[in-house]
N, C-alpha and C. Protein backbone atom coordinates (compact mmCIF):
# COMPACT_ATOMS: atom_id res chain seq x y z
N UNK A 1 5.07 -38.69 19.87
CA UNK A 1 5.74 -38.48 18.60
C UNK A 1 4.76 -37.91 17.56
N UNK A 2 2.96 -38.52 17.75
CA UNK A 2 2.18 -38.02 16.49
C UNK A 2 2.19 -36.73 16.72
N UNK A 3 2.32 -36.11 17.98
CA UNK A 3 1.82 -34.69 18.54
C UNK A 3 3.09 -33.85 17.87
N UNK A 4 4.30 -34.19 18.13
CA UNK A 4 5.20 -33.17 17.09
C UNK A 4 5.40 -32.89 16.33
N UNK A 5 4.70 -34.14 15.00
CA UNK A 5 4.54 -34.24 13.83
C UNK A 5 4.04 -32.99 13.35
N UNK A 6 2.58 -33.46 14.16
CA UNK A 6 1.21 -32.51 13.97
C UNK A 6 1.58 -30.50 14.10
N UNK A 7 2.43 -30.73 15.18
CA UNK A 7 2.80 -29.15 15.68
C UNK A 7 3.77 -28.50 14.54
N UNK A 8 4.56 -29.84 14.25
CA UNK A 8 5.67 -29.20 12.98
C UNK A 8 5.16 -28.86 11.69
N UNK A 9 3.98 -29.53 11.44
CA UNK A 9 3.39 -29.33 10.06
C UNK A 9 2.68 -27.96 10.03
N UNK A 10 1.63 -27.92 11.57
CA UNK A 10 1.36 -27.00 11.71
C UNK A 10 2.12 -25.49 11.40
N UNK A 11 3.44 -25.75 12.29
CA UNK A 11 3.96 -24.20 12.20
C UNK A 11 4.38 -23.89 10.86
N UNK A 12 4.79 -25.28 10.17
CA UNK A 12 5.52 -24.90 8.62
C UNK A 12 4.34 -24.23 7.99
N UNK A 13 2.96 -24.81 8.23
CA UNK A 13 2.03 -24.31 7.38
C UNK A 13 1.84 -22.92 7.58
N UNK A 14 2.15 -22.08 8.91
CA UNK A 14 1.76 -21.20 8.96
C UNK A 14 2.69 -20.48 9.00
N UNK A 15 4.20 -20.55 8.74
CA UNK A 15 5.36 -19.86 8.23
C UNK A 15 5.02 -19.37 6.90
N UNK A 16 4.71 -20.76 5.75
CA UNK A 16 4.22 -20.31 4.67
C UNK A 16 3.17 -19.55 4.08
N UNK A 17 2.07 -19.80 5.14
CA UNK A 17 1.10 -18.50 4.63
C UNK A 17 1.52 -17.04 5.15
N UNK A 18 2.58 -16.93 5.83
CA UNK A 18 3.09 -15.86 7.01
C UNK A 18 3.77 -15.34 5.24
N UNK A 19 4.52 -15.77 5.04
CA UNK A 19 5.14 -15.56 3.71
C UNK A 19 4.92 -15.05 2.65
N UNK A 20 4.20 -16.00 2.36
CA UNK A 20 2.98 -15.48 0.75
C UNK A 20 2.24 -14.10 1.39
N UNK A 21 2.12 -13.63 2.29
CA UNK A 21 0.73 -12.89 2.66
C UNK A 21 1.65 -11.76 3.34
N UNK A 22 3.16 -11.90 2.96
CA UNK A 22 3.85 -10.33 3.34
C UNK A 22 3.35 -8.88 2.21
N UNK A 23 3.92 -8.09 3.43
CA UNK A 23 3.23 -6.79 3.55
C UNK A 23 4.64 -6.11 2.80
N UNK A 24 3.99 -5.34 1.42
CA UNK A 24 5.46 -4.62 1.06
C UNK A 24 5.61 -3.13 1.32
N UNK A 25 6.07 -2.29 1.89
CA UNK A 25 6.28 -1.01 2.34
C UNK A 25 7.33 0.09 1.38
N UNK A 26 6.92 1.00 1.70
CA UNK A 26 7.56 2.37 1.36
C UNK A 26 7.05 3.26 2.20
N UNK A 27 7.95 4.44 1.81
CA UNK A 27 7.61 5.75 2.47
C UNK A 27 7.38 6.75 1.72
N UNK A 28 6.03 7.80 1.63
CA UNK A 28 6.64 8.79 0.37
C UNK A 28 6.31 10.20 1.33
N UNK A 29 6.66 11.49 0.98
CA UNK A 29 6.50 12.37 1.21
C UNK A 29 5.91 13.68 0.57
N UNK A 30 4.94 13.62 0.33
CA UNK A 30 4.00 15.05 -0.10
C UNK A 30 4.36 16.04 0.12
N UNK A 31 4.70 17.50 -0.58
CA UNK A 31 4.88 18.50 -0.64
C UNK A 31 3.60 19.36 -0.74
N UNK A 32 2.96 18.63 -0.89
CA UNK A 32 1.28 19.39 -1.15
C UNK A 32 0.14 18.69 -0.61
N UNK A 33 -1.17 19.08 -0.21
CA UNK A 33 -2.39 18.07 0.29
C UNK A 33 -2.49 17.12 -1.13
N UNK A 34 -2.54 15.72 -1.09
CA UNK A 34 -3.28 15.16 -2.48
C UNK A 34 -4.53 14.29 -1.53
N UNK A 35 -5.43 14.44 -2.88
CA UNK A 35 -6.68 13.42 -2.57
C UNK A 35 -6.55 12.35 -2.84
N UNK A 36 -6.88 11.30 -2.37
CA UNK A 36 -6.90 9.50 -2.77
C UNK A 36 -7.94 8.95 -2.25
N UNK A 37 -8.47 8.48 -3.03
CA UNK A 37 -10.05 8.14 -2.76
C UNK A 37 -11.15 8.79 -1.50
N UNK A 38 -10.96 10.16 -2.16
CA UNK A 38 -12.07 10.87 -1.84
C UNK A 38 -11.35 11.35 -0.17
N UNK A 39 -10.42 11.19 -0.16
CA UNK A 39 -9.48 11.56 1.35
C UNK A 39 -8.17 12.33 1.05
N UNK A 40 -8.59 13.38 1.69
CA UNK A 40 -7.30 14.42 1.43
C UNK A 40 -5.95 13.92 2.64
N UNK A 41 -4.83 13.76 2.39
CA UNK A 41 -4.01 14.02 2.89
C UNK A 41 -3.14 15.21 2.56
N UNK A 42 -2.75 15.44 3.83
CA UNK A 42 -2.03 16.47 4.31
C UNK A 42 -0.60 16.59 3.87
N UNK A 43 0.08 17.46 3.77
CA UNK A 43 1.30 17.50 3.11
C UNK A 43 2.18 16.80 4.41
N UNK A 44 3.16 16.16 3.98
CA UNK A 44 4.67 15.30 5.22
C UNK A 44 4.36 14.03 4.28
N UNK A 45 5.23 13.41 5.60
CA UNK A 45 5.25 11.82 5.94
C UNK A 45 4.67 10.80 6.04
N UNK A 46 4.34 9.75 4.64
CA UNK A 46 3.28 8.87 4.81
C UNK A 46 4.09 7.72 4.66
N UNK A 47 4.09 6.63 5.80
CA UNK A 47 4.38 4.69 5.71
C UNK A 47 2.72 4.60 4.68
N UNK A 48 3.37 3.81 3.65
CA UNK A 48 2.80 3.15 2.92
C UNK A 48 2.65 1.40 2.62
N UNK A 49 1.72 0.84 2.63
CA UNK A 49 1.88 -0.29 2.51
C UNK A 49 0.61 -0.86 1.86
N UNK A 50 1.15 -2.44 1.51
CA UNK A 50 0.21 -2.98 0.53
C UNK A 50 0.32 -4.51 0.09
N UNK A 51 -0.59 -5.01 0.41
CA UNK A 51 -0.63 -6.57 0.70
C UNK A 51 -2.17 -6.76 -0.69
N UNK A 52 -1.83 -7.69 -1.06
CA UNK A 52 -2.57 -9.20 -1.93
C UNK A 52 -1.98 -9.67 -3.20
N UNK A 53 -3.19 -9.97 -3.79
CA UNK A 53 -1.71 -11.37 -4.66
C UNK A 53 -2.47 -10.65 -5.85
N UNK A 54 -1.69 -11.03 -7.27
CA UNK A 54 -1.78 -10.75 -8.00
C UNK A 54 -1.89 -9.07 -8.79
N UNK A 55 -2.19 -8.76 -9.43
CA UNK A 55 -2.11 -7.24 -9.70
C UNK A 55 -2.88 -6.11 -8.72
N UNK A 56 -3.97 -6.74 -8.16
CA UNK A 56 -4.76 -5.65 -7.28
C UNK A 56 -4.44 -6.14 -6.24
N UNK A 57 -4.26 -4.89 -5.17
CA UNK A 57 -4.03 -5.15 -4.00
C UNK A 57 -4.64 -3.89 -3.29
N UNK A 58 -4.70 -3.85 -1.94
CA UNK A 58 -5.21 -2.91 -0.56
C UNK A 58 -3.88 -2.47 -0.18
N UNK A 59 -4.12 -0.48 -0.37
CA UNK A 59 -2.84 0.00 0.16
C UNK A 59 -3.36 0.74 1.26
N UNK A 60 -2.45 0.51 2.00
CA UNK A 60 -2.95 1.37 3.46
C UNK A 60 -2.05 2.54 3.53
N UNK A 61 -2.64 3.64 3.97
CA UNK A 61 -1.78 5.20 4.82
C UNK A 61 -1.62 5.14 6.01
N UNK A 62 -0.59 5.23 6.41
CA UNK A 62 -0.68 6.01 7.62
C UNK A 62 0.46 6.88 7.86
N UNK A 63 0.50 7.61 9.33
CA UNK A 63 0.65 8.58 9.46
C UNK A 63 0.93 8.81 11.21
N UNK A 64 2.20 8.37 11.26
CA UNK A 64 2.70 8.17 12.57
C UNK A 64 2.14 6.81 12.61
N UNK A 65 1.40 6.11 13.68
CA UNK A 65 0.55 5.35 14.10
C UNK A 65 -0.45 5.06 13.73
N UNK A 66 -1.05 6.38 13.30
CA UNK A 66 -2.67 6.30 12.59
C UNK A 66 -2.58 6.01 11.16
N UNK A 67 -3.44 4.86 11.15
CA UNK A 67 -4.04 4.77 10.18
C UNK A 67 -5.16 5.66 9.43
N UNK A 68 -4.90 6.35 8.00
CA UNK A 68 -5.44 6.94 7.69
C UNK A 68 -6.56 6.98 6.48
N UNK A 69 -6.14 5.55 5.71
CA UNK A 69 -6.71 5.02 5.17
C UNK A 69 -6.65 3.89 4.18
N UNK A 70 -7.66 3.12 3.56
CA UNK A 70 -6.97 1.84 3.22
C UNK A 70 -7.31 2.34 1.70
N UNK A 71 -7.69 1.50 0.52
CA UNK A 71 -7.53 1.87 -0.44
C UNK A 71 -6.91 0.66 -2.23
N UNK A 72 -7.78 0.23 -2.86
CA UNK A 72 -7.75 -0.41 -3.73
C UNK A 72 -6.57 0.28 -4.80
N UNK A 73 -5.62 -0.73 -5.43
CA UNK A 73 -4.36 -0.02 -6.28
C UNK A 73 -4.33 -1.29 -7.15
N UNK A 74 -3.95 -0.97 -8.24
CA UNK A 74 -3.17 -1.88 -9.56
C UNK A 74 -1.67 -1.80 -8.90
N UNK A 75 -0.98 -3.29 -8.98
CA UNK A 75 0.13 -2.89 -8.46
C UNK A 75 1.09 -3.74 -9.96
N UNK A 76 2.47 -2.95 -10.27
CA UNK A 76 2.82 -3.62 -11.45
C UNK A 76 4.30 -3.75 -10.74
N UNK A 77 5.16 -5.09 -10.48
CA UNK A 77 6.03 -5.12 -10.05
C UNK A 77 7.34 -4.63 -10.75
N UNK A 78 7.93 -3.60 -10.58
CA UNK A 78 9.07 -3.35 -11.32
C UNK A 78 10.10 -2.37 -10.73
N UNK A 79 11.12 -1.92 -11.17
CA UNK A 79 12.46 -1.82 -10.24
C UNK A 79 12.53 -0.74 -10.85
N UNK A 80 12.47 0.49 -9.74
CA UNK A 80 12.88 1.89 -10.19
C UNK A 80 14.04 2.37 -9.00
N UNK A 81 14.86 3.32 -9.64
CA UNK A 81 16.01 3.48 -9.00
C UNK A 81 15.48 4.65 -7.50
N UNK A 82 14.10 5.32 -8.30
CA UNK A 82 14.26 6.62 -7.31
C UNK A 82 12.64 6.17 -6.82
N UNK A 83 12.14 6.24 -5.81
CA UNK A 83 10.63 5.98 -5.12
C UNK A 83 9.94 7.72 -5.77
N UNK A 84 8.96 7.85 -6.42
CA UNK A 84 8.20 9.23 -7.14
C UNK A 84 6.43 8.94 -7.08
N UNK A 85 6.16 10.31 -6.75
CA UNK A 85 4.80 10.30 -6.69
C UNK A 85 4.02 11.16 -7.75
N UNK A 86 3.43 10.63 -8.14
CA UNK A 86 2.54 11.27 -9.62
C UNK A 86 0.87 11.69 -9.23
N UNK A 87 1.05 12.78 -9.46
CA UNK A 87 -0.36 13.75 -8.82
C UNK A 87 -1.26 14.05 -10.08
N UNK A 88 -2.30 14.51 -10.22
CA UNK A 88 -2.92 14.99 -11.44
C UNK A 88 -3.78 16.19 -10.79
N UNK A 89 -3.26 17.67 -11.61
CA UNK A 89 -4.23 18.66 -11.29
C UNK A 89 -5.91 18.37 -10.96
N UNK A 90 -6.55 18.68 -9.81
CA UNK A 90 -7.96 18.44 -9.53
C UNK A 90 -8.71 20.15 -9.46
N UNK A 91 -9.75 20.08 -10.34
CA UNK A 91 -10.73 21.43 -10.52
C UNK A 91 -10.55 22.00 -9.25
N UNK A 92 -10.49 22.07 -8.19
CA UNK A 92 -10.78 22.50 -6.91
C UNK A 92 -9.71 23.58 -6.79
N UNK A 93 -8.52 22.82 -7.39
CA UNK A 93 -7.53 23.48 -6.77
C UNK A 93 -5.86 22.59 -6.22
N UNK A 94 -6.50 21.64 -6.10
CA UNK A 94 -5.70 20.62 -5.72
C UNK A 94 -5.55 19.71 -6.19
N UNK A 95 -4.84 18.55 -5.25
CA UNK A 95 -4.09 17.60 -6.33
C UNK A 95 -4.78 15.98 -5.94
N UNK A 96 -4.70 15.44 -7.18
CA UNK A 96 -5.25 14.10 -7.07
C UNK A 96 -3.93 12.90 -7.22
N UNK A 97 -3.86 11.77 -5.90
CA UNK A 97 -2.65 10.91 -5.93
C UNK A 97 -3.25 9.81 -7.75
N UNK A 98 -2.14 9.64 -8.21
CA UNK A 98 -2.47 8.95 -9.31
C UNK A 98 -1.67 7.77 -9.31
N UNK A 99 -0.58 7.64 -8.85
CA UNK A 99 0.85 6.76 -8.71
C UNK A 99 1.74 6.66 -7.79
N UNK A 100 2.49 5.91 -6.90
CA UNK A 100 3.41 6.07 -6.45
C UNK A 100 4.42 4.55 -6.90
N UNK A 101 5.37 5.23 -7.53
CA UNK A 101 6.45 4.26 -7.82
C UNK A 101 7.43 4.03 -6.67
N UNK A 102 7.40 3.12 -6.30
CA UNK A 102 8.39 2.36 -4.87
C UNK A 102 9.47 1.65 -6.09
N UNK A 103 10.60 1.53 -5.25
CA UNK A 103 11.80 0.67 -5.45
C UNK A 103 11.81 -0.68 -6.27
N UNK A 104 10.54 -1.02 -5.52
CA UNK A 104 9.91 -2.73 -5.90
C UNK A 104 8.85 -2.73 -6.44
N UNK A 105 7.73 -1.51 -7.04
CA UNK A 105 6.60 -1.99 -7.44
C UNK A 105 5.84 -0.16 -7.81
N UNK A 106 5.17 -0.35 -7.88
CA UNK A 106 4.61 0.68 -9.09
C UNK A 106 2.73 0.69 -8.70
N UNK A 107 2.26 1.31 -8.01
CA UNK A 107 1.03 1.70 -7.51
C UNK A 107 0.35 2.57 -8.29
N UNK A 108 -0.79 1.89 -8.72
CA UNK A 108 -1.53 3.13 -9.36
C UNK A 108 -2.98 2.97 -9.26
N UNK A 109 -3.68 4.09 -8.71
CA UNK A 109 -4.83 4.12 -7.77
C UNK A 109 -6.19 4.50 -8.75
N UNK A 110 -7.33 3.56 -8.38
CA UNK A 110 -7.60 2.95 -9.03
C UNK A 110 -9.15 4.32 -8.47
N UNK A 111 -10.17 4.74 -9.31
CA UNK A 111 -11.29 5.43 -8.96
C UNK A 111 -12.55 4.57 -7.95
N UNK A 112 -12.03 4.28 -6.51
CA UNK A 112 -13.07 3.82 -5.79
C UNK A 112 -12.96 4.53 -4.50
N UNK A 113 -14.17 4.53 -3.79
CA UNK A 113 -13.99 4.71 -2.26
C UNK A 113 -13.20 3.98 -1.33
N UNK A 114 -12.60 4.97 -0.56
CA UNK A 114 -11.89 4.32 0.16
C UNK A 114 -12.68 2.88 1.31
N UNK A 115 -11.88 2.19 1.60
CA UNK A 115 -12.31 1.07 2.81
C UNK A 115 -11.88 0.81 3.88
N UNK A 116 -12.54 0.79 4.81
CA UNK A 116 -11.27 0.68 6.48
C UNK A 116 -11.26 1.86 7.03
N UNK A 117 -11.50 3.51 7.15
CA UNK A 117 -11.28 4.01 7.42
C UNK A 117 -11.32 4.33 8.81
């Protein structure tokens, strides 16, 4: 009987950190290469995602399967009707990611090197 106790507390405990420690997603799509921390992506289809607590969090790219890169963001939770990506002209020629507003939350990328790559 102590042993099921033990197993039940166990799994509740780790339902709840399973919980708190979800991963929130979007998808956005580039019409143009943008840079984000010092990493150009390619114009298409990027799964986006982004896990930690409080205002800063780690957003990851990828790109099919691959991971393309991870990446420090201010995240501000708030409810927009349409998911939009906000670029800022870069000297080069090209474009720098500055924002991506998701459904549920509001990303805005913060001047560091990327991590994880």
């Amino acid at each position: 009987m102590r042993l099921k106790s033990v197993i039940l507390i166990l799994f509740l405990l780790t339902a709840t950190a399973l919980t708190f420690a979800a991963v929130n997603k979007s998808t956005v799509t580039f019409s143009q290469s943008v840079t984000v921390a010092g990493t150009t992506l390619d114009p298409g289809e990027y799964k986006v995602e982004w896990s930690g607590t409080g205002s800063e969090v780690d957003v990851t790219f990828w790109r099919g399967k691959n991971k393309i890169l991870t990446t420090p963001a201010k995240v501000d939770e708030k409810h927009t009707r349409y998911d939009s990506v906000t670029t800022c002209p870069e000297g080069s020629g090209g474009n720098t990611l500055v924002e991506i507003d998701a459904k549920n939350a509001s990303l805005r990328f913060v001047e560091s090197d990327a991590v994880g790559q």
